[in-house]
Each structure stands twice: as C-alpha cells, then as structure tokens.
N, C-alpha and C. Protein backbone atom coordinates (compact mmCIF):
# COMPACT_ATOMS: atom_id res chain seq x y z
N UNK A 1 164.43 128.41 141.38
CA UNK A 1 165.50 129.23 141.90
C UNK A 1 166.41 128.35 142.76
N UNK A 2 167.89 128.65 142.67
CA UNK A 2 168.46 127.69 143.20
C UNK A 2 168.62 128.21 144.37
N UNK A 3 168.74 127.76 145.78
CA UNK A 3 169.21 128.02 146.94
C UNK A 3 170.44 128.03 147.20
N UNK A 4 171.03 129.01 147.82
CA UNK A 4 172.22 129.52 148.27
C UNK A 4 172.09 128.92 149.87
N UNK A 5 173.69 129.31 150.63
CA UNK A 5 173.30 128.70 152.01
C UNK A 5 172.95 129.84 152.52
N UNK A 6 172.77 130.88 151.97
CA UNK A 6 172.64 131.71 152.56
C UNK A 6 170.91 132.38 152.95
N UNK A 7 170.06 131.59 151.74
CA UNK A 7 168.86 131.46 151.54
C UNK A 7 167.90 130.38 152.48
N UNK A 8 168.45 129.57 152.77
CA UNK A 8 167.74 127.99 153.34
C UNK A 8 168.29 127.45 154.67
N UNK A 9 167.39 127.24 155.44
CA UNK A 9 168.16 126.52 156.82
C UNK A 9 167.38 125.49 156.59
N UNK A 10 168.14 124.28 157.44
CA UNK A 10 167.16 122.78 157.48
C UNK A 10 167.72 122.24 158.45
N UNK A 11 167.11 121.83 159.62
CA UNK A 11 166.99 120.82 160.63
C UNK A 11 166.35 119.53 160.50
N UNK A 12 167.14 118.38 160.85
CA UNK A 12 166.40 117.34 161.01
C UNK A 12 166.83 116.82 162.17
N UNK A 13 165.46 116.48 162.88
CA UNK A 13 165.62 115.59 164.33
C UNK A 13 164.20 113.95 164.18
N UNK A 14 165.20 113.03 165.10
CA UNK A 14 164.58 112.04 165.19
C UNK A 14 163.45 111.71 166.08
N UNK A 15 162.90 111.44 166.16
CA UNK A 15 161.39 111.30 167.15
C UNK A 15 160.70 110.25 167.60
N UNK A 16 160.98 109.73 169.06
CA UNK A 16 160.55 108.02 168.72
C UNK A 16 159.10 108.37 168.97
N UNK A 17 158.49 108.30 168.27
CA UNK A 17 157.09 108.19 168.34
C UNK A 17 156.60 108.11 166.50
N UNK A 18 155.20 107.26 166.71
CA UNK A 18 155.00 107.32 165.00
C UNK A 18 154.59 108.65 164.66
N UNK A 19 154.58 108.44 162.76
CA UNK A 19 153.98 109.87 162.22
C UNK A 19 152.66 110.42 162.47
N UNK A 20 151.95 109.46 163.20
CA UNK A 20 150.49 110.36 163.14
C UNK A 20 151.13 110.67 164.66
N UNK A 21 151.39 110.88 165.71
CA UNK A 21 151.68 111.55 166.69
C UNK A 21 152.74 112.72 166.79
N UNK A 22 153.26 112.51 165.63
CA UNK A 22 154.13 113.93 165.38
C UNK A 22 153.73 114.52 164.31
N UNK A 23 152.79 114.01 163.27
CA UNK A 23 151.54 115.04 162.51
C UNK A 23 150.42 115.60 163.64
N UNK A 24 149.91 115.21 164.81
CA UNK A 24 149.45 115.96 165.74
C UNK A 24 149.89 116.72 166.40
N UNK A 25 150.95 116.49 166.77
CA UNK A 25 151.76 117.70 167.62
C UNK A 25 151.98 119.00 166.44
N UNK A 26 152.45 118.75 165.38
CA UNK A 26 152.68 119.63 164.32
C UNK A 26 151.14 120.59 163.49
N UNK A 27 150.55 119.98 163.97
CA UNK A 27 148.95 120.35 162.96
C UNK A 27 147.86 120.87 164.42
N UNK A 28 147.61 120.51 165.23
CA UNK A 28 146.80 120.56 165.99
C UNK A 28 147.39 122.27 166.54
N UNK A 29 146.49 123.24 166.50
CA UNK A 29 147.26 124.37 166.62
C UNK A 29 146.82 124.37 168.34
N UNK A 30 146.28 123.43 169.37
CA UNK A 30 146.62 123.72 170.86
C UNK A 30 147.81 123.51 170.98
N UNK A 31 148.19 122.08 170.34
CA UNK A 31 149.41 121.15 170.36
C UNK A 31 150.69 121.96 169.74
N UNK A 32 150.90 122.32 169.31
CA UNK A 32 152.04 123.58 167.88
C UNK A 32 152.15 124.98 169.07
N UNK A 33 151.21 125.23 169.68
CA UNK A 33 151.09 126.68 170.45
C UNK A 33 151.88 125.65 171.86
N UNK A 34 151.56 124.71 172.54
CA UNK A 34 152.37 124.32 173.24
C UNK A 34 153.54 124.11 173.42
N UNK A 35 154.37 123.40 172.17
CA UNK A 35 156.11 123.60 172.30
C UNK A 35 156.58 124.58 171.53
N UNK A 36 155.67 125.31 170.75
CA UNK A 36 156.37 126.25 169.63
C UNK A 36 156.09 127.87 170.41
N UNK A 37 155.70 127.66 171.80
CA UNK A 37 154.75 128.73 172.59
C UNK A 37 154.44 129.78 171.95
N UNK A 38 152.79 129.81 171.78
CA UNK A 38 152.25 130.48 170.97
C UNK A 38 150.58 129.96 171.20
N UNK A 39 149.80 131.33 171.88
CA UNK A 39 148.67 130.56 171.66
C UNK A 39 147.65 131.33 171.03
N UNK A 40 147.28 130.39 169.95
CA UNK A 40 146.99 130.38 168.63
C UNK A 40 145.78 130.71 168.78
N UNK A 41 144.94 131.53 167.93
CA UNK A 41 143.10 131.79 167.93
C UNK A 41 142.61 130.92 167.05
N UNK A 42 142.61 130.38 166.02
CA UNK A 42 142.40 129.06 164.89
C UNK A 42 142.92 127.94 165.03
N UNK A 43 142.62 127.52 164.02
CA UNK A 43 142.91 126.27 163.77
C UNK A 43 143.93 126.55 162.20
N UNK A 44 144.93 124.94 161.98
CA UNK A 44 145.22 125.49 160.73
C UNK A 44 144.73 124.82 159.76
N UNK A 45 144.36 125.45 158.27
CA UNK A 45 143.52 125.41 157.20
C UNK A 45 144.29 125.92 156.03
N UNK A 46 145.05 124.72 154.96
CA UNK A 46 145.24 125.41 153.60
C UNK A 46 144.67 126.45 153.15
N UNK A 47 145.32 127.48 152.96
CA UNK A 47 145.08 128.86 152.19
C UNK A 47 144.24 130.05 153.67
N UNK A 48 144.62 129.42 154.57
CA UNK A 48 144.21 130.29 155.56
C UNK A 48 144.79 130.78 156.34
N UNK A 49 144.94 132.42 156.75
CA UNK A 49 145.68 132.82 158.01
C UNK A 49 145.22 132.15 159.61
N UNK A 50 146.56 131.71 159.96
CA UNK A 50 146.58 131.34 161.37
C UNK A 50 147.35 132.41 162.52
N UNK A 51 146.59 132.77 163.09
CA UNK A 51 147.36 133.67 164.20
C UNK A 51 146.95 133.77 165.76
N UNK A 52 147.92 134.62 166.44
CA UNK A 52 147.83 134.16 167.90
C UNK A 52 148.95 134.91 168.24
N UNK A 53 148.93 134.75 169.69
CA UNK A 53 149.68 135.50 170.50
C UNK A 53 151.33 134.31 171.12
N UNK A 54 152.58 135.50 170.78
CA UNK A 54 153.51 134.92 171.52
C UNK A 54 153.63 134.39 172.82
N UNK A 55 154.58 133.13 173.23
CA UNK A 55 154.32 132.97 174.67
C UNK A 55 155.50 132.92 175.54
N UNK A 56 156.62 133.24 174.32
CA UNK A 56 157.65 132.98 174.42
C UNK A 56 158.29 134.04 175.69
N UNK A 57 159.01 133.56 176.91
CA UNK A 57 159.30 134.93 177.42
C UNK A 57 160.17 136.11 176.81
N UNK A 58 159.83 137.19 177.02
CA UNK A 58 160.45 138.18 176.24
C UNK A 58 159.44 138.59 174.93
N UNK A 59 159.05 137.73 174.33
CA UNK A 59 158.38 137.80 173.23
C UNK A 59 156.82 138.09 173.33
N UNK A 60 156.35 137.96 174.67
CA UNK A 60 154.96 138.09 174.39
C UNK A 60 154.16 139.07 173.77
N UNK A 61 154.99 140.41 173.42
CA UNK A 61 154.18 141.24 172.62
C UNK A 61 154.00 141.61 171.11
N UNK A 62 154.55 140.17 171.50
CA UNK A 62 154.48 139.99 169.23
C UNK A 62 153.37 139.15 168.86
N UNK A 63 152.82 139.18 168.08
CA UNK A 63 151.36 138.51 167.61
C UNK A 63 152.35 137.86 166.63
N UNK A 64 151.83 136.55 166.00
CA UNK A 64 152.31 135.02 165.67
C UNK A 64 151.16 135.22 164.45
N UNK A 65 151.72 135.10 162.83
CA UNK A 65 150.78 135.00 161.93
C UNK A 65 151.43 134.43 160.68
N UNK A 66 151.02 133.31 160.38
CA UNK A 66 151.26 132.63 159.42
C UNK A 66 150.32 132.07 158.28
N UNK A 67 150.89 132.14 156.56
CA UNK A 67 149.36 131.36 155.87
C UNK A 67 149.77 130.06 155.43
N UNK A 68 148.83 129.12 156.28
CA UNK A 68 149.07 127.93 155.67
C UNK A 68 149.11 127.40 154.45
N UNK A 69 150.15 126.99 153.83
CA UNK A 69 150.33 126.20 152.13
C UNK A 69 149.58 125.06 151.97
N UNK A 70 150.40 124.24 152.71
CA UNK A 70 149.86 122.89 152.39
C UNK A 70 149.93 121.87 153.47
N UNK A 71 148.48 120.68 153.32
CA UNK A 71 148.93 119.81 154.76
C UNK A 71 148.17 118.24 154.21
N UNK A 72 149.33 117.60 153.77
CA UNK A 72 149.37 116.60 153.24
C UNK A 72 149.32 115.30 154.21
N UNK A 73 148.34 115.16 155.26
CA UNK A 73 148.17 114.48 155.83
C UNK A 73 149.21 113.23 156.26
N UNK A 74 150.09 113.95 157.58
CA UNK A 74 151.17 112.77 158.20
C UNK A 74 152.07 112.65 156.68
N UNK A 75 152.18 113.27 156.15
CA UNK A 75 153.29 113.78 155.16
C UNK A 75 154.07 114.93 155.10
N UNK A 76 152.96 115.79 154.77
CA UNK A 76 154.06 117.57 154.67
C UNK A 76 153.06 118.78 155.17
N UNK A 77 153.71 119.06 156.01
CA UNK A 77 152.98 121.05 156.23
C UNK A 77 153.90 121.80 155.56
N UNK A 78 153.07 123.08 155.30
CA UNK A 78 153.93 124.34 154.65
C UNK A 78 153.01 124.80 154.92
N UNK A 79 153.96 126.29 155.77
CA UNK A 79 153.30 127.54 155.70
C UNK A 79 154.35 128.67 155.24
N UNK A 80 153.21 130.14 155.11
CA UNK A 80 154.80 131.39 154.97
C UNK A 80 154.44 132.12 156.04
N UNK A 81 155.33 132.69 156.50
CA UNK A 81 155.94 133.67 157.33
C UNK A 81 156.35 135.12 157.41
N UNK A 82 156.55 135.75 157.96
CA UNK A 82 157.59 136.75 158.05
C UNK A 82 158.89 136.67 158.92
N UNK A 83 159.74 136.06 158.36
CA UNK A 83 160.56 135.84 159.74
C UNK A 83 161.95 136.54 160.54
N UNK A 84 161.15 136.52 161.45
CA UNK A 84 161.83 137.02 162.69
C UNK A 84 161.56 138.42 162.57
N UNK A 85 159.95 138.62 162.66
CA UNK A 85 159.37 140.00 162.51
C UNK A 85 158.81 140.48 163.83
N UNK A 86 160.13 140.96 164.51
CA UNK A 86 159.96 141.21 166.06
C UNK A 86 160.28 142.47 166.44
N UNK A 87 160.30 143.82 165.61
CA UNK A 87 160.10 145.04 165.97
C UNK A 87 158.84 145.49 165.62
N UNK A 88 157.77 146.01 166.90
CA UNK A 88 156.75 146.57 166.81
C UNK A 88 156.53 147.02 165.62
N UNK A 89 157.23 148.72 165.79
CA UNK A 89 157.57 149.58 165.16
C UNK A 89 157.85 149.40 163.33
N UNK A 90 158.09 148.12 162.79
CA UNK A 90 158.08 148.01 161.53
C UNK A 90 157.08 147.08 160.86
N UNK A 91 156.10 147.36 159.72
CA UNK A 91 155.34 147.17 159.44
C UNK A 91 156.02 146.16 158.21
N UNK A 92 155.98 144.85 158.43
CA UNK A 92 156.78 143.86 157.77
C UNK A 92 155.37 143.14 156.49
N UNK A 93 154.28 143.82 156.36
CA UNK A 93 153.47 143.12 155.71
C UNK A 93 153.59 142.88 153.97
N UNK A 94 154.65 144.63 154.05
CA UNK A 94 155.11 144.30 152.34
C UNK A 94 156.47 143.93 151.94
N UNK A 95 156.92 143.26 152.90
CA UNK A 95 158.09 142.15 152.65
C UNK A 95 157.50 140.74 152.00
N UNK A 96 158.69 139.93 151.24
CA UNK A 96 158.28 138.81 151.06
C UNK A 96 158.27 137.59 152.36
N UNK A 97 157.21 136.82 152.29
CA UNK A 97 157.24 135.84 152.89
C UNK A 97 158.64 134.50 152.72
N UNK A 98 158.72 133.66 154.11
CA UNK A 98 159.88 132.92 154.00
C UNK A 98 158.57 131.86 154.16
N UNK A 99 159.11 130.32 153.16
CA UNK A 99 158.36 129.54 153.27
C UNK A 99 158.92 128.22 154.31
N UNK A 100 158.14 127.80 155.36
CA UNK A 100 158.37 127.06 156.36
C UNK A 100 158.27 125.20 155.75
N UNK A 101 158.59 124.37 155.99
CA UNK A 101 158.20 123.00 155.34
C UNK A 101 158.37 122.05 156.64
N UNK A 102 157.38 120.99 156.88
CA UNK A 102 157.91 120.04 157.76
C UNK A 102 157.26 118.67 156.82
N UNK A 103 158.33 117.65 156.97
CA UNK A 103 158.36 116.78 156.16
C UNK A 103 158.81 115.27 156.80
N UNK A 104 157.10 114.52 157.08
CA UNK A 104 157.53 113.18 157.87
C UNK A 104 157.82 111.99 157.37
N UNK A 105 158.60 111.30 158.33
CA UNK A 105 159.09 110.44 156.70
C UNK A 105 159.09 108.81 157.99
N UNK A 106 159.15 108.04 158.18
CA UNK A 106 158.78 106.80 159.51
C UNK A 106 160.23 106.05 158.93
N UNK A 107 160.68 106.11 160.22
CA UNK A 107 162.19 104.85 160.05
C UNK A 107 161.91 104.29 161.39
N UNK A 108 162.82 103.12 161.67
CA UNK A 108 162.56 102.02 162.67
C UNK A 108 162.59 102.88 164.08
N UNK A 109 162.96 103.68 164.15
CA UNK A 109 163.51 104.31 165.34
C UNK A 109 161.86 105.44 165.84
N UNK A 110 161.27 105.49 164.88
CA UNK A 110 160.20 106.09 165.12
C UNK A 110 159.69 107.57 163.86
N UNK A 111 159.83 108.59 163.72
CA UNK A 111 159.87 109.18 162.62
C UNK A 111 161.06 110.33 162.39
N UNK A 112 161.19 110.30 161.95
CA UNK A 112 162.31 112.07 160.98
C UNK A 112 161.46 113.10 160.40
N UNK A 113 162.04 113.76 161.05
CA UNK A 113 161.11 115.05 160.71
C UNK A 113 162.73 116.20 160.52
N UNK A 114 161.93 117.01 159.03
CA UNK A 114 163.08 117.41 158.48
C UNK A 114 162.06 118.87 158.22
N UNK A 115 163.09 120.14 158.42
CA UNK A 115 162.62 121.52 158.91
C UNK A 115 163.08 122.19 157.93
N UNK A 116 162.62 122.96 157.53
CA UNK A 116 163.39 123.65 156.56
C UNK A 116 162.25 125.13 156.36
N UNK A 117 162.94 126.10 156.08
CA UNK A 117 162.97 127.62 155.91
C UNK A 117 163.93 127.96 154.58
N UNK A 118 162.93 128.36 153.67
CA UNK A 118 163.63 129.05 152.47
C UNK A 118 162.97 130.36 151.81
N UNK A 119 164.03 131.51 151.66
CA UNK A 119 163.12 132.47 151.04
C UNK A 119 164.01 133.63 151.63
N UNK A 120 165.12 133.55 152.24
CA UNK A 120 166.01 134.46 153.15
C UNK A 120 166.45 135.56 152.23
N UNK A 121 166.75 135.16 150.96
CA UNK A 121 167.79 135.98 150.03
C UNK A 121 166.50 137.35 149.38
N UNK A 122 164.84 137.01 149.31
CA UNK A 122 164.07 137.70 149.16
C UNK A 122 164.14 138.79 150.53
N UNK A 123 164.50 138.56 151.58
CA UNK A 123 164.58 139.66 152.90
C UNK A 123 164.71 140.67 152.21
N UNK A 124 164.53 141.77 152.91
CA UNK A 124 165.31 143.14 152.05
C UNK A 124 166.66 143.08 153.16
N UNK A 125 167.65 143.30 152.26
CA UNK A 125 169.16 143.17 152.29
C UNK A 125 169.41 143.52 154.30
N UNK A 126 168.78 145.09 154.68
CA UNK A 126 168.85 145.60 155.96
C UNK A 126 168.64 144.54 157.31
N UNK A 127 167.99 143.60 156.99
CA UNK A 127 167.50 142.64 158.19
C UNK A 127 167.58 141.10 157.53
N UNK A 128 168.39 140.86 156.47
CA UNK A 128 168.47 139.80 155.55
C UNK A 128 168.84 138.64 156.54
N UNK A 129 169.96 138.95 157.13
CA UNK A 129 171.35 137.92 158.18
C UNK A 129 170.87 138.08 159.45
N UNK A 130 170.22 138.85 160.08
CA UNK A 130 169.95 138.76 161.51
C UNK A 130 168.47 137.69 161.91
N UNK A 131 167.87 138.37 160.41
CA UNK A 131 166.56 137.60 160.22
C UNK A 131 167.38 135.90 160.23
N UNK A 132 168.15 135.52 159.21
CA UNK A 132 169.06 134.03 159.23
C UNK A 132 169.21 133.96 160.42
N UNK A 133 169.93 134.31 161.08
CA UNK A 133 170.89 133.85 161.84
C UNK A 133 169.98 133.71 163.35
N UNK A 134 169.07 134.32 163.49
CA UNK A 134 168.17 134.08 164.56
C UNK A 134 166.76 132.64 164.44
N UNK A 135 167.11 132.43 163.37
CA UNK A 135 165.86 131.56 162.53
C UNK A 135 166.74 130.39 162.89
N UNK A 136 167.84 130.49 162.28
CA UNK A 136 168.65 129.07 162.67
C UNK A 136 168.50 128.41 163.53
N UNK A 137 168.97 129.74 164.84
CA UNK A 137 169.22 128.88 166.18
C UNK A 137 167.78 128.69 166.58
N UNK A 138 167.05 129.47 166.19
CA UNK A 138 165.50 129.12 166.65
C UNK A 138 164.82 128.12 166.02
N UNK A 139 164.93 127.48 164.89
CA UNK A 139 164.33 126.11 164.35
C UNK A 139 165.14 125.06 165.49
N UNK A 140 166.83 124.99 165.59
CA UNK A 140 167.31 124.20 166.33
C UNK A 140 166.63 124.30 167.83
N UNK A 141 166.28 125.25 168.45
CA UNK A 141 165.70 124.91 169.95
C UNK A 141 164.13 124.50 169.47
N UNK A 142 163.46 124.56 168.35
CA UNK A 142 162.06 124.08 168.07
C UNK A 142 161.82 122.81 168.35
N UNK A 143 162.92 122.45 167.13
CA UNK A 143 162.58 120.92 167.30
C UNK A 143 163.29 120.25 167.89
N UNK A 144 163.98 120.69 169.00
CA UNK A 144 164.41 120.18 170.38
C UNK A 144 162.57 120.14 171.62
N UNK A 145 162.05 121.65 171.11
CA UNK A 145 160.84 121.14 171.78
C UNK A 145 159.69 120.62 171.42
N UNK A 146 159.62 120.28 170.09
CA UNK A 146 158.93 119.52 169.63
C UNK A 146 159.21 118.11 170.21
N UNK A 147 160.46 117.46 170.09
CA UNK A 147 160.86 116.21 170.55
C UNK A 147 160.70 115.97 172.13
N UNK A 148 160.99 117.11 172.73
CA UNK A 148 160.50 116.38 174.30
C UNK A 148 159.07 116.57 174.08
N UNK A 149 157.95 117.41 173.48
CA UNK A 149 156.91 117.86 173.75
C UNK A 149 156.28 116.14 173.65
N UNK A 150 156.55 116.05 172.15
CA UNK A 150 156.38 114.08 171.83
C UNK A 150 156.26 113.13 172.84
N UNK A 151 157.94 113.02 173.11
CA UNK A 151 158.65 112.27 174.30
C UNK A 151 157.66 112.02 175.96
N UNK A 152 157.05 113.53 176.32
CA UNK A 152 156.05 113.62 177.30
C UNK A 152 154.60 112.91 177.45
C-alpha cells in the first residue's frame, strides 16, 4: 500500500552516543518508560503485549499498551499501537492498529535514529487528523527526549 502524507509521519534525530546505547534506551522497557514517561509492567518481547501506566502529566489516567513486531537487535524495533487513544470513554480495541518503527543506523557523529508511524489512513475517518496531528508533534518532543535521556 502506498503511503500518502497523510498516512505516515517520520522523524529523524541524531544521537551522539553508539547504537547499542540507543538500542538500550529504546528496548529496555525501565529505560523507554523513562523518557517516553510511562511505567511499564513487562518487558518487551516479539509477539507480546507490553503495557503500563502513563506518566505523562495530564495523562496519567491512560494505561500505555502496545504489541511488539519486531526487535532486530541494535537494528529495528516495531511495535502497533492505537494512537492517540486518550478518551476513557471509547473503547479503541476494534480499530486498526498504527505501526510504530525505530531504525538505527551508526554515522561518525554517533547514531540516527529514524521514527516513523504508519497506518493513519486505516483510523476511522472521525478521529483520523487529530489522531495525526497530535502523533506528529508528539514523536517530535519523543525523540527530543530520547536524545537528552542518551546525552545524560
């Protein structure tokens, strides 16, 4: 399926630190619940639900649940989502999932890490763009805290 822009967001930020220290920060679910605030009851495991509690202020009464795809060791994570499933009140479990990707790649400067969310245009139409448009700016402050989380 081809992606529209209206389907896919992607961030990429630079990270001076190597890939196995930003495959830990990204995989280690104490480490992921720390800048992504969220603290997590598991661990994460291909083909397994990971979940946990928001920590975000404002957000703490949303429970955090994702199934891990794939984790290609200091290469690629993927998980799916529901995203930006932040009214109590709606039971988002028979929506389609948005699929999450982080993808490390080592240049001189330390590593690139490239973000990406696709699966928007499956939303149902009613919460399609708010679901976007909040995902956006929220991958961009992520891996702003992913990078100081590193940096520390």
């Amino acid at each position: 399926m081809k992606s529209s822009s209206t389907d896919r967001i992607q961030k990429t930020v630079l990270i001076n630190a190597n890939r196995s220290r930003v495959w830990r920060a990204l995989t280690d679910a104490k480490e992921f619940g720390q800048w992504f605030r969220v603290k997590l009851e598991s661990r994460f495991a291909p083909g397994e639900l990971t979940s946990g509690h928001v920590t975000y202020p404002g957000y703490e009464h949303l429970r955090f649940e994702v199934v891990v795809e794939r984790m290609d060791a200091e290469h690629y994570f993927s998980f799916r989502w529901h995203p930006y499933a932040v009214d109590p009140k709606i039971d988002y479990s028979q929506e389609p999932m948005t699929q999450v990707e982080f993808k490390l790649e080592p240049v001189s400067q330390g590593t690139r890490l490239t973000v990406s969310e696709s699966g928007f245009d499956l939303i149902p139409a009613a919460r399609r763009n708010e679901a976007f448009r909040m995902n956006e700016g929220g991958w961009a402050v992520q891996c702003e805290n992913l990078r100081k989380h590193v940096d520390s």
